[in-house]
C-alpha atoms as a PDB file:
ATOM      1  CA  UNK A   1      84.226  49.223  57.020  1.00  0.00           C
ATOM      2  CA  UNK A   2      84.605  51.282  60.225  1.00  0.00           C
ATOM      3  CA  UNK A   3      84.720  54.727  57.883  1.00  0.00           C
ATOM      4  CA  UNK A   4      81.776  53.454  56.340  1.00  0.00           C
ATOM      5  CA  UNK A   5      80.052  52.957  59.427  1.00  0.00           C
ATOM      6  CA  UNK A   6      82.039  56.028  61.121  1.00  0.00           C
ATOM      7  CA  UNK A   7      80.309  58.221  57.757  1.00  0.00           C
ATOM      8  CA  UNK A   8      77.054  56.345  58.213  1.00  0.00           C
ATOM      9  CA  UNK A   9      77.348  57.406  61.956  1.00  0.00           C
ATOM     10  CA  UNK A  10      78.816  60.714  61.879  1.00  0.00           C
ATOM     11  CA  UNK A  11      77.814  61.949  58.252  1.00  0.00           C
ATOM     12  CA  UNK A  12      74.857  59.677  56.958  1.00  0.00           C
ATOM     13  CA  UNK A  13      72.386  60.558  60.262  1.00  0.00           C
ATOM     14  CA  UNK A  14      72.728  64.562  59.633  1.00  0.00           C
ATOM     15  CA  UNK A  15      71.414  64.260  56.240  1.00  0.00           C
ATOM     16  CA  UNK A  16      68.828  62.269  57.440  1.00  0.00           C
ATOM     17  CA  UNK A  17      68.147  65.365  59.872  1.00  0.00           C
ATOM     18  CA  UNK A  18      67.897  68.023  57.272  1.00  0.00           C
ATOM     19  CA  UNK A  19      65.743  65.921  55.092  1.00  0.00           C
ATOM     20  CA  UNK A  20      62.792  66.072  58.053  1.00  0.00           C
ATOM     21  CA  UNK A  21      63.698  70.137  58.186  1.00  0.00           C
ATOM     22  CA  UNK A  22      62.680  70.105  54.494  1.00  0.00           C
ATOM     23  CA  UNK A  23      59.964  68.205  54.526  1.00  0.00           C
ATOM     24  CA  UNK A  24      58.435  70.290  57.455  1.00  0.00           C
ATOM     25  CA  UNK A  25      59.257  73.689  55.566  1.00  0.00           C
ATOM     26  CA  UNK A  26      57.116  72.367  52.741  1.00  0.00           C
ATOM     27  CA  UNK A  27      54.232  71.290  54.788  1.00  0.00           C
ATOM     28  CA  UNK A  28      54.475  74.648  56.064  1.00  0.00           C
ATOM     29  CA  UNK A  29      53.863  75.987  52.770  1.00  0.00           C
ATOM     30  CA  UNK A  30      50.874  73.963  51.217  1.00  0.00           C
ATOM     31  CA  UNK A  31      49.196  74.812  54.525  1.00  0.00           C
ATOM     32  CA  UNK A  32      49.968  78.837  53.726  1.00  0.00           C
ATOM     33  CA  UNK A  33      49.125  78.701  50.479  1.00  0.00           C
ATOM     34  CA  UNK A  34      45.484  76.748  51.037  1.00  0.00           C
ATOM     35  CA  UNK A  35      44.881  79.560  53.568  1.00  0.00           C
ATOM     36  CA  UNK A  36      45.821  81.818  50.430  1.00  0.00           C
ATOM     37  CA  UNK A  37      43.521  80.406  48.180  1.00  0.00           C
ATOM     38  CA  UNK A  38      40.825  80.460  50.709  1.00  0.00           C
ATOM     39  CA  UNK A  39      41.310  84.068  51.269  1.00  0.00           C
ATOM     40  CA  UNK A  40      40.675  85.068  47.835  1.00  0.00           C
ATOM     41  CA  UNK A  41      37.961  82.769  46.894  1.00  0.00           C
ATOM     42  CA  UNK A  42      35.790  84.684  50.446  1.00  0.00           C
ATOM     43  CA  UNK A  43      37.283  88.109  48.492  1.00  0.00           C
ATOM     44  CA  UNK A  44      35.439  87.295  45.750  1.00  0.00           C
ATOM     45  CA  UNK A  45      32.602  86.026  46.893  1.00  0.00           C
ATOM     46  CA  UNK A  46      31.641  89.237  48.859  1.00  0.00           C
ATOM     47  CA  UNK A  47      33.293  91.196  45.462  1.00  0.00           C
ATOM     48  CA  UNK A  48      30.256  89.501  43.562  1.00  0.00           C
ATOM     49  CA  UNK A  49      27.530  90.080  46.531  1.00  0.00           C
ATOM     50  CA  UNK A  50      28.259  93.334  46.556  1.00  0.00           C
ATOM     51  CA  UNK A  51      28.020  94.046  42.828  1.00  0.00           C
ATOM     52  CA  UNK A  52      24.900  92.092  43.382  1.00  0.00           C
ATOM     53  CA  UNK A  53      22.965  94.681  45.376  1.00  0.00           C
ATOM     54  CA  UNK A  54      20.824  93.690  48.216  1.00  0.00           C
ATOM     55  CA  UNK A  55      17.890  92.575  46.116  1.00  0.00           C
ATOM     56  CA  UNK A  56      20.237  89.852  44.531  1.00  0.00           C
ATOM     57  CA  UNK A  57      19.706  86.208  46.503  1.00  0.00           C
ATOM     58  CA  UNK A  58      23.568  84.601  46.424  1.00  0.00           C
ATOM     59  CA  UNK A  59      23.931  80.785  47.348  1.00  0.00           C
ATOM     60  CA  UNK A  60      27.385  79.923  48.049  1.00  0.00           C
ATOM     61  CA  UNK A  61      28.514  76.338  48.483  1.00  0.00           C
ATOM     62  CA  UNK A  62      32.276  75.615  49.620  1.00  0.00           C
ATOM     63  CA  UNK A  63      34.487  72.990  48.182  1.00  0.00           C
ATOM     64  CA  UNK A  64      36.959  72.066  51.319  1.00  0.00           C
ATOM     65  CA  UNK A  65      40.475  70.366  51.617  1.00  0.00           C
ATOM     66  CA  UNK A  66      41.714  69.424  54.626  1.00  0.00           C
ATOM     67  CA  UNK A  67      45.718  70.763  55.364  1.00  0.00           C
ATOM     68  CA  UNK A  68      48.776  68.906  56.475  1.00  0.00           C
ATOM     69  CA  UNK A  69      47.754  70.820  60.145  1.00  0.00           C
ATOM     70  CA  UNK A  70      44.521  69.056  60.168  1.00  0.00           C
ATOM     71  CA  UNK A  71      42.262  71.959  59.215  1.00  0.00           C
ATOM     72  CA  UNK A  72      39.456  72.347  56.456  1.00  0.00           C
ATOM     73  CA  UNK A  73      40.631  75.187  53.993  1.00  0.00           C
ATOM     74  CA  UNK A  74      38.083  76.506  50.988  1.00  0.00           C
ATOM     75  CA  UNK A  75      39.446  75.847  48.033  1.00  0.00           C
ATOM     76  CA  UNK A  76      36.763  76.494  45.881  1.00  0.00           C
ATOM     77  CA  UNK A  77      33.192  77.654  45.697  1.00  0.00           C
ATOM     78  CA  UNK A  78      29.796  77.261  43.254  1.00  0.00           C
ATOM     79  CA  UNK A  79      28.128  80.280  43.593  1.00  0.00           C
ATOM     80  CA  UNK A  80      24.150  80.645  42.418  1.00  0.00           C
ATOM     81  CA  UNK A  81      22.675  84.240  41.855  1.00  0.00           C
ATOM     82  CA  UNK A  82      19.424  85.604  41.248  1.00  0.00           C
ATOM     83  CA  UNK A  83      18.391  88.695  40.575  1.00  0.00           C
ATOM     84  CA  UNK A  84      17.794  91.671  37.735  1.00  0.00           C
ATOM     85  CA  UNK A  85      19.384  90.695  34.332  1.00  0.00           C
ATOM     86  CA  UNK A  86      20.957  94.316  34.699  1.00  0.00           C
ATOM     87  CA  UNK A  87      22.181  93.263  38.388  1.00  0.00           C
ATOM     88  CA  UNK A  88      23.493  90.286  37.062  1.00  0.00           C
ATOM     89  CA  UNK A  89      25.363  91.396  34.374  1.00  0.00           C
ATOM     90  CA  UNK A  90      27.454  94.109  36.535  1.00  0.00           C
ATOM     91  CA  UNK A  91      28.978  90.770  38.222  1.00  0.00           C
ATOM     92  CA  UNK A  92      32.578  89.346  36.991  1.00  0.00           C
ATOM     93  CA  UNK A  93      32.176  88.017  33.837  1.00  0.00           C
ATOM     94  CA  UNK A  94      28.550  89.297  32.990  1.00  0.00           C
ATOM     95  CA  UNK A  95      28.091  90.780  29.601  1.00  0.00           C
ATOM     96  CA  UNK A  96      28.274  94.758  29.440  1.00  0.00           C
ATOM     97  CA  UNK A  97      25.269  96.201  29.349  1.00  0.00           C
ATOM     98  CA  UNK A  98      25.906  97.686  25.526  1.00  0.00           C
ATOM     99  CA  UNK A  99      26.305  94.105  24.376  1.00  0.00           C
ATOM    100  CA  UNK A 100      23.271  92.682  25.837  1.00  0.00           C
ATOM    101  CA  UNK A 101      21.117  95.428  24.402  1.00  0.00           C
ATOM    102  CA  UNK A 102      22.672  94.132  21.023  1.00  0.00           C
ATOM    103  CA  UNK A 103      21.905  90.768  21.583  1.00  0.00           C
ATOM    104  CA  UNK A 104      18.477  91.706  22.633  1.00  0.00           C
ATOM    105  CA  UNK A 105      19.044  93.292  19.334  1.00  0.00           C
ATOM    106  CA  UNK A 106      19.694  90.354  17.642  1.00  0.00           C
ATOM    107  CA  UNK A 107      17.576  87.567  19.261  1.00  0.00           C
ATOM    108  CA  UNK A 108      14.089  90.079  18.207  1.00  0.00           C
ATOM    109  CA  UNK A 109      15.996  90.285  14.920  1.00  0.00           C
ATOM    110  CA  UNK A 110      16.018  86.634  14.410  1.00  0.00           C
ATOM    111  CA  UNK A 111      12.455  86.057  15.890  1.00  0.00           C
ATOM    112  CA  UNK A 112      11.304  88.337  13.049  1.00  0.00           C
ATOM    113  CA  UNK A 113      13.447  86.558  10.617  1.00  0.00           C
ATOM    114  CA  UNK A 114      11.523  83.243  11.853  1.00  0.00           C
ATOM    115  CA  UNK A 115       8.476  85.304  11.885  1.00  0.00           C
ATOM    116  CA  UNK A 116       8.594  86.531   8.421  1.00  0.00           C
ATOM    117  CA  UNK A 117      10.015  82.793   7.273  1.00  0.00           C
ATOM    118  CA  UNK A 118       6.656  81.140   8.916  1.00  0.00           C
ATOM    119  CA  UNK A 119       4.898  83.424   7.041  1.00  0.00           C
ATOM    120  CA  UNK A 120       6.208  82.877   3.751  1.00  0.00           C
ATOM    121  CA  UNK A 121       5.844  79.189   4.982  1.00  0.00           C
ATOM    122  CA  UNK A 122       2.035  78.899   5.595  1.00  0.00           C
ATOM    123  CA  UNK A 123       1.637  82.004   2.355  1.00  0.00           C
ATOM    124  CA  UNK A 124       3.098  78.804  -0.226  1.00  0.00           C
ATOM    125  CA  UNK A 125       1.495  76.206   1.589  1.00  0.00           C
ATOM    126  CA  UNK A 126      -2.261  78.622   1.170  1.00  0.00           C
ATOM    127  CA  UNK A 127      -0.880  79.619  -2.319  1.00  0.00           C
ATOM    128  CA  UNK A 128      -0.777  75.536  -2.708  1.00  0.00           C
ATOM    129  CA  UNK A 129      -3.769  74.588  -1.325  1.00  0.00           C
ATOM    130  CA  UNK A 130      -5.612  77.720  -3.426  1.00  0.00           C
ATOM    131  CA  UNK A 131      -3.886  76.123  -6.570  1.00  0.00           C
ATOM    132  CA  UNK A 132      -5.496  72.926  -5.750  1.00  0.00           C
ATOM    133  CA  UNK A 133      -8.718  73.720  -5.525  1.00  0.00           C
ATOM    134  CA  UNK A 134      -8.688  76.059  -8.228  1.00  0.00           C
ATOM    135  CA  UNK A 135      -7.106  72.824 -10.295  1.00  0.00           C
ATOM    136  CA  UNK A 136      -9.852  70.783  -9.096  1.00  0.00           C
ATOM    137  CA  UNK A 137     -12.572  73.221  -9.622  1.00  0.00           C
ATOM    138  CA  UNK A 138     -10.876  73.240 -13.421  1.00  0.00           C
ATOM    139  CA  UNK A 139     -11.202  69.841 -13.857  1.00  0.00           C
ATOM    140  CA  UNK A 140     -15.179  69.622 -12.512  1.00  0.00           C
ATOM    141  CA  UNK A 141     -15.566  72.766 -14.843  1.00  0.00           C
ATOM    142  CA  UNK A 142     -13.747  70.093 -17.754  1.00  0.00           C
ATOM    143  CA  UNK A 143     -15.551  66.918 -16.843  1.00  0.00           C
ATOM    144  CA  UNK A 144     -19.046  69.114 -17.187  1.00  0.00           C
ATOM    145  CA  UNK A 145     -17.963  70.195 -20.161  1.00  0.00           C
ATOM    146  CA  UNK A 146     -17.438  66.740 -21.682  1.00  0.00           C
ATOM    147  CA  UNK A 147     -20.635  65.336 -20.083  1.00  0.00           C
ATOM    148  CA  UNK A 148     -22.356  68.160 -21.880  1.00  0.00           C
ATOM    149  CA  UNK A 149     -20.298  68.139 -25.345  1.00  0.00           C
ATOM    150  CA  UNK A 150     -20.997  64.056 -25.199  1.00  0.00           C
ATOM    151  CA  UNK A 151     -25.083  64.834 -24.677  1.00  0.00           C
ATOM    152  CA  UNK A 152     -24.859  67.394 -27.548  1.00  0.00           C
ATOM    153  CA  UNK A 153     -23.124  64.298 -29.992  1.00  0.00           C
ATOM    154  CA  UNK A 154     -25.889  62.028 -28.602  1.00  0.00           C
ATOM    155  CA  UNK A 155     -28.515  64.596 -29.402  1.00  0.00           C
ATOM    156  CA  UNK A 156     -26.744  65.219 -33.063  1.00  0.00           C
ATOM    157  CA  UNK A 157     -26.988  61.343 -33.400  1.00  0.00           C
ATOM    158  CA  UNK A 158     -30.470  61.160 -32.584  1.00  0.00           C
ATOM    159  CA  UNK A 159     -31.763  64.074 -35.018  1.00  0.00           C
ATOM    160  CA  UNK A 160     -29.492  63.257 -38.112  1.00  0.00           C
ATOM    161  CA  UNK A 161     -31.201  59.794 -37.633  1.00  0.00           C
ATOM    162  CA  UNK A 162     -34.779  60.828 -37.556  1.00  0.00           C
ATOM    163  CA  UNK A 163     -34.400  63.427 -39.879  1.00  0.00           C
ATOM    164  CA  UNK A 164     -32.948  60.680 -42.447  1.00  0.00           C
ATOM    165  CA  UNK A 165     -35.627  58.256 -41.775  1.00  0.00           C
ATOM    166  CA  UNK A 166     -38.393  60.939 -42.546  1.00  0.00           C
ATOM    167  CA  UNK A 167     -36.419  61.522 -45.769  1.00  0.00           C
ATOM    168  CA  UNK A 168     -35.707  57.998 -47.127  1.00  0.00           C
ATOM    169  CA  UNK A 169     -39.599  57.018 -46.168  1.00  0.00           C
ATOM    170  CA  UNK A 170     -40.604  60.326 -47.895  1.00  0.00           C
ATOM    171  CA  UNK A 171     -39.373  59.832 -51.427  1.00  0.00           C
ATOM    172  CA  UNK A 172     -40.101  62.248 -54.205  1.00  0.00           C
ATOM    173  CA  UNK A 173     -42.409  64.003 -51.806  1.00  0.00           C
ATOM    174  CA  UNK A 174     -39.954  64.823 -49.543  1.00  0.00           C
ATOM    175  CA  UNK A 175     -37.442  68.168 -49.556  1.00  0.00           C
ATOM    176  CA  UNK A 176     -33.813  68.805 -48.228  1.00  0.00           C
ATOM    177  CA  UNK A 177     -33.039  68.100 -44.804  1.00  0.00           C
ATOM    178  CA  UNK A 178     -32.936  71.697 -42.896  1.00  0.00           C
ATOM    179  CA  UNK A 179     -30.631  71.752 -39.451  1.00  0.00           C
ATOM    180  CA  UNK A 180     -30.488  74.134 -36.284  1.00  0.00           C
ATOM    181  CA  UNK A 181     -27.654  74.099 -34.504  1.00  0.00           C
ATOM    182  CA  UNK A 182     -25.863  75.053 -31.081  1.00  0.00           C
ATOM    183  CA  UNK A 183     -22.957  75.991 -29.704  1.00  0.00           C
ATOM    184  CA  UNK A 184     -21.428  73.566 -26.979  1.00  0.00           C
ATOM    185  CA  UNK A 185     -19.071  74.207 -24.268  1.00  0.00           C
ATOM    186  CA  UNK A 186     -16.091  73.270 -25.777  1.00  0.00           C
ATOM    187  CA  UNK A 187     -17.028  75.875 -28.654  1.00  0.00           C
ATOM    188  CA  UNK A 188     -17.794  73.518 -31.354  1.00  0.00           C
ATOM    189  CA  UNK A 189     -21.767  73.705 -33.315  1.00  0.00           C
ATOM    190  CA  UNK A 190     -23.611  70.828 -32.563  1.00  0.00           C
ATOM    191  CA  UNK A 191     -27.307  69.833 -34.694  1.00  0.00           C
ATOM    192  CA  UNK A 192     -30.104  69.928 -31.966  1.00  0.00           C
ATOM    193  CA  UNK A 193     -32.970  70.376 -34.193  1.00  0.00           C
ATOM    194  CA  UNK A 194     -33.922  69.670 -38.034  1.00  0.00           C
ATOM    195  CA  UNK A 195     -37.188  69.019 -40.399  1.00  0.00           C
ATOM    196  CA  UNK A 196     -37.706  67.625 -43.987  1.00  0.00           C
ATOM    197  CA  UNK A 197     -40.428  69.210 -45.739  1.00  0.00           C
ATOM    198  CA  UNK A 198     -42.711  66.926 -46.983  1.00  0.00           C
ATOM    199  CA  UNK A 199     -45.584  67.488 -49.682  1.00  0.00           C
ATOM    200  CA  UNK A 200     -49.479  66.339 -48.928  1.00  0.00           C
ATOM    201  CA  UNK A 201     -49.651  66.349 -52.685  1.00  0.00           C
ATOM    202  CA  UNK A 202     -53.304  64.871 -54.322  1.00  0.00           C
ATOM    203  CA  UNK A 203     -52.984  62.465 -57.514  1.00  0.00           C
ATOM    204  CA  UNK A 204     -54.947  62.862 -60.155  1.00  0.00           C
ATOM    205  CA  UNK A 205     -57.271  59.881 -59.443  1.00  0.00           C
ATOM    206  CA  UNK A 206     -58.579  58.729 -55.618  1.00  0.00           C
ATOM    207  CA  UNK A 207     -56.005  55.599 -55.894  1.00  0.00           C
ATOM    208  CA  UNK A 208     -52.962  57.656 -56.423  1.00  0.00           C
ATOM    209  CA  UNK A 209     -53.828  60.003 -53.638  1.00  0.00           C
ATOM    210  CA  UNK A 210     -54.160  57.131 -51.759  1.00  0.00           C
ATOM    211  CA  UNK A 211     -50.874  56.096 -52.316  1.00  0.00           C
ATOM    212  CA  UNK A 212     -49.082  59.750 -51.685  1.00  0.00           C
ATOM    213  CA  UNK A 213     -50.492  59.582 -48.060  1.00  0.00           C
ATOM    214  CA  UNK A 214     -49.648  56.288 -47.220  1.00  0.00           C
ATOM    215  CA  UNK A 215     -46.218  57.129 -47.986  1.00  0.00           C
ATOM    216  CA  UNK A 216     -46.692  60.538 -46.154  1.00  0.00           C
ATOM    217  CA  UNK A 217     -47.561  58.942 -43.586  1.00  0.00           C
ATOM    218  CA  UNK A 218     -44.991  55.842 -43.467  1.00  0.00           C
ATOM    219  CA  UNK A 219     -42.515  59.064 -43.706  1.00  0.00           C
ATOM    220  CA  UNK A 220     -43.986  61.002 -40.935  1.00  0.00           C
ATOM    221  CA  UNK A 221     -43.739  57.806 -38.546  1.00  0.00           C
ATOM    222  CA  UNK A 222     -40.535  56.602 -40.164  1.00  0.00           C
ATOM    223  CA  UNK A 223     -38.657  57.463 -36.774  1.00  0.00           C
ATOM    224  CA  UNK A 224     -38.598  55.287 -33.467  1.00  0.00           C
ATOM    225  CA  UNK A 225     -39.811  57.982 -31.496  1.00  0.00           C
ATOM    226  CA  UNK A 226     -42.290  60.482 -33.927  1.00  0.00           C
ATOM    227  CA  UNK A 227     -42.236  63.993 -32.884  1.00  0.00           C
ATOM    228  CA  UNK A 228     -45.699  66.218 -32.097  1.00  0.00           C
ATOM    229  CA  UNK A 229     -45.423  67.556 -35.446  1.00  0.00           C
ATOM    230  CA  UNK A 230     -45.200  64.173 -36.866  1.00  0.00           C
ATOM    231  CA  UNK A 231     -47.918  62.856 -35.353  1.00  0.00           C
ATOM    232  CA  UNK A 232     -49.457  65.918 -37.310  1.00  0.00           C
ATOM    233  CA  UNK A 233     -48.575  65.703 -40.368  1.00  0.00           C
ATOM    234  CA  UNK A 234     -49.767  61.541 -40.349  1.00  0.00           C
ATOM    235  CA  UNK A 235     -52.910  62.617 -39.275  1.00  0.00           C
ATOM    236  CA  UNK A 236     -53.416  65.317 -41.762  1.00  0.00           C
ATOM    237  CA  UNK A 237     -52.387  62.449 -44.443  1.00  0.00           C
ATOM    238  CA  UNK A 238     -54.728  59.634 -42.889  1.00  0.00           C
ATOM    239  CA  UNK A 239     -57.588  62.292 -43.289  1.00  0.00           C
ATOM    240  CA  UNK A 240     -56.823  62.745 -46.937  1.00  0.00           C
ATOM    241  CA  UNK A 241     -56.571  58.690 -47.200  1.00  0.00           C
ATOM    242  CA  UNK A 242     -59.825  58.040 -45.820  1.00  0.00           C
ATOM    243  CA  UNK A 243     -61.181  60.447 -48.313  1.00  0.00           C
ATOM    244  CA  UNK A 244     -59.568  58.988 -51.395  1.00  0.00           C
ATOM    245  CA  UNK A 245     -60.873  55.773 -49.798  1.00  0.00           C
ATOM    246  CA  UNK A 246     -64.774  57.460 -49.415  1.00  0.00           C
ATOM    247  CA  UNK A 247     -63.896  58.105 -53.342  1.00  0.00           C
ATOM    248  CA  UNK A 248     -62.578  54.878 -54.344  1.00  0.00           C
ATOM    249  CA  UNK A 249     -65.780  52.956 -52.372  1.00  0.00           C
ATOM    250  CA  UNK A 250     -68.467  55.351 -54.324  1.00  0.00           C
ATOM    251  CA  UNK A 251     -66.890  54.925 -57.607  1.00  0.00           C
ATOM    252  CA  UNK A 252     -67.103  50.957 -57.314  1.00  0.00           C
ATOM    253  CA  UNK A 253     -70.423  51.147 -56.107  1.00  0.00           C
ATOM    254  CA  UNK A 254     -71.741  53.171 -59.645  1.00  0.00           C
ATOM    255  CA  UNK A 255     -70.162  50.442 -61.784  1.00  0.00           C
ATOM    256  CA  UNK A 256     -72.619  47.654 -60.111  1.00  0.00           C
ATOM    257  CA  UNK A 257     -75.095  46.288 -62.028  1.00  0.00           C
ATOM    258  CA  UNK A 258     -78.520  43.754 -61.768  1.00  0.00           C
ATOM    259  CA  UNK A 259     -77.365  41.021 -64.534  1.00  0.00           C
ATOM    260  CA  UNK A 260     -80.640  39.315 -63.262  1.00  0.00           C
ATOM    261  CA  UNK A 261     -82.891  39.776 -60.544  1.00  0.00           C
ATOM    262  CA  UNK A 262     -81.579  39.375 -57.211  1.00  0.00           C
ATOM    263  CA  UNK A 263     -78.563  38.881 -58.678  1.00  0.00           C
ATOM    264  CA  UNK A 264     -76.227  41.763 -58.583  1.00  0.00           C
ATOM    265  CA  UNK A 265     -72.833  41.598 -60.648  1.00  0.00           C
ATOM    266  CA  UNK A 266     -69.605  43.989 -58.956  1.00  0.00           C
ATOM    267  CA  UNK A 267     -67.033  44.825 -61.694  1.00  0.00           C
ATOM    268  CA  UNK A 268     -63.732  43.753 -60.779  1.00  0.00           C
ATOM    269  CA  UNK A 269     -62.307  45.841 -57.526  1.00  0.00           C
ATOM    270  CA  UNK A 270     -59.101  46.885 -59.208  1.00  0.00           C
ATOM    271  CA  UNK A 271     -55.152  46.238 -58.075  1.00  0.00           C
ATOM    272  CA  UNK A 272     -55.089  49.600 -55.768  1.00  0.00           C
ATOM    273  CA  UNK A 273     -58.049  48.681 -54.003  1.00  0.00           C
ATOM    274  CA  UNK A 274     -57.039  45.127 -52.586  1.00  0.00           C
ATOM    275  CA  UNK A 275     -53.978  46.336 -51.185  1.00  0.00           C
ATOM    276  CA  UNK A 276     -55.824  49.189 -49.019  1.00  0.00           C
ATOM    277  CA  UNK A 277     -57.093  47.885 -45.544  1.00  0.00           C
ATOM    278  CA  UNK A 278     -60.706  49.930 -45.201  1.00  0.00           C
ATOM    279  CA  UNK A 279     -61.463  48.132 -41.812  1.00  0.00           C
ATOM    280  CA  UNK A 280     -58.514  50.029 -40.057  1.00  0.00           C
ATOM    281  CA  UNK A 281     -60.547  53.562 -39.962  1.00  0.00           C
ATOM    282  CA  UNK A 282     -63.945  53.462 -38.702  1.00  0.00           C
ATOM    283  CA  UNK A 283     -66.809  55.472 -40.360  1.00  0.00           C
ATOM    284  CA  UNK A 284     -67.277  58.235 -37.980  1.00  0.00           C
ATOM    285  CA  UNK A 285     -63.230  58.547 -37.977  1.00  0.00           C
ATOM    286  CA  UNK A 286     -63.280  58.964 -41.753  1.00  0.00           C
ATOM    287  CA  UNK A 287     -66.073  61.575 -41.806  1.00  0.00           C
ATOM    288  CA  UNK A 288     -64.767  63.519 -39.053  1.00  0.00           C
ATOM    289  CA  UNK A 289     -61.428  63.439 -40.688  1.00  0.00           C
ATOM    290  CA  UNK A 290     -62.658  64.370 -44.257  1.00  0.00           C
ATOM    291  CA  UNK A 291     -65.042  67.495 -42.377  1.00  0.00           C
ATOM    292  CA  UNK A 292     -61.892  68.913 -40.255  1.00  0.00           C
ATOM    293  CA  UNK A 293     -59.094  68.641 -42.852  1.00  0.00           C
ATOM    294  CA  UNK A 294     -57.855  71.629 -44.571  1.00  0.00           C
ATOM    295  CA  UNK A 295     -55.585  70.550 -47.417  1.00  0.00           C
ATOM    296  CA  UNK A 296     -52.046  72.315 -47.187  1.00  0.00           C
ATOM    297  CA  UNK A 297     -49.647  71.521 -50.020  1.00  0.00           C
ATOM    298  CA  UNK A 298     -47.082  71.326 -47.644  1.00  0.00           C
ATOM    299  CA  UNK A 299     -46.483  70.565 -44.688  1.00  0.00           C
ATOM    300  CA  UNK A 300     -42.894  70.229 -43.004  1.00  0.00           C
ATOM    301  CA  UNK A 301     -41.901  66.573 -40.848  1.00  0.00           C
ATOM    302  CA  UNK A 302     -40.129  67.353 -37.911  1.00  0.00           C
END
């Protein structure tokens, strides 16, 4: 126990001493090498300033650590520059100037790139929108085209119809149907137009020519809605009916005769005549009719 204590007081309290020495020594050292570090980072800071030029504005802001001796060393620094893209770029760590003219280069390269793309952006979407209206423009042009190909049908409907009634009223003194046609939009021949010729054709007694222009007549008005021309040709026929009428009343009147006095006997008025209305013309209708008419042997229905 007494060696122990002898080593712990003759051997133990040296080490003790040379452990402070140490410990000093590397105090010593922190402190020199912060003052170091600060050294450099003030080198380089006036390095950059005066790469900078004197039109450059430098802000400079200090990053501090105090030292085992109680004093603030720099141990850092945040430096802000302004200046000339040219005077920047001749600082540590700017680009060279013969790569900054290539990405100049490169960023007008790409904002032609995005130029031309925008372009042939907004020369499909006007390529679209022409398409469009040129499609819609097509189908006005088609929908016209129907409207107008569906009139024409309704027009064909309408003649083949009155054409057909004037024939079927006509009978023996009607002829063959005659069409005009034209061409629709959708390049197909419609009928617009037609006639049936039909014959103002006399019999061989009053009564018979009677009966040829009442059927002219029922022909020519055969239609729901009777043309000018049909009008025509009815009136032409009543003409010749009132005449064979003006006939048929003259020829009764010769076969009366005086049985007694005062007493006049009428032969029979025959089939034809009961069936014939006179009180539908008036006098002055029938002679102006008979005066004006010039027979034609034929004359077309339209």
């Amino acid at each position: 126990m007494q060696v122990t204590s002898m080593l712990s007081a003759g051997y133990l309290e040296p080490m003790q001493q040379i452990e402070k020495v140490h410990n000093v020594k590397k105090i010593t050292e922190e402190d020199q090498s912060k003052a170091q570090k600060e050294q450099e980072i003030l080198a380089e800071e006036q390095s950059l300033k005066a790469k900078l030029g004197n039109n450059a504005q430098v802000h400079t802001v200090y990053h501090y650590s105090v030292g085992t001796d109680g004093r603030r060393y720099i141990v850092g620094a945040s430096v802000t520059m302004k200046g000339s893209e040219e005077d920047l770029n001749r600082v540590s760590g700017g680009i060279p100037q013969e790569d900054l003219q290539s990405r100049k280069q490169e960023a007008q390269e790409s904002l032609k790139k995005d130029v031309r793309e925008n372009e042939k952006t907004q020369n499909i979407i006007k390529s679209e929108a022409e398409k469009r209206k040129v499609k819609q423009q097509q189908n006005k042009s088609e929908i016209k085209k129907d409207e107008a190909a569906k009139e024409l049908e309704n027009i064909q409907r309408e003649v083949i119809s009155h054409e057909n009634a004037h024939k079927a009223a006509a009978g023996e003194l009607g002829g063959a149907i005659s069409y005009s046609y034209t061409e629709g939009p959708d390049g197909k021949s419609y009928i617009t137009g037609g006639e049936v010729p039909i014959k103002l054709k006399e019999g061989d007694t009053p009564e018979e020519t009677l009966r040829n222009m009442q059927k002219v007549q029922r022909a020519a008005n055969a239609p729901a809605e009777p043309s000018g021309q049909d009008r025509q040709v009815a009136a032409k026929a009543a003409a010749l009916a009132s005449k064979a009428r003006a006939e048929i009343i003259n020829s009764n009147s010769e076969s009366v005769t005086e049985v007694a006095r005062g007493t006049p006997i009428i032969n029979s008025i025959s089939r034809e005549d009961e069936i014939y209305d006179f009180s539908k013309d008036g006098a002055n209708s029938v002679l102006a009719s008979v005066k004006e008419f010039e027979l034609q042997n034929l004359m077309p229905a339209a």
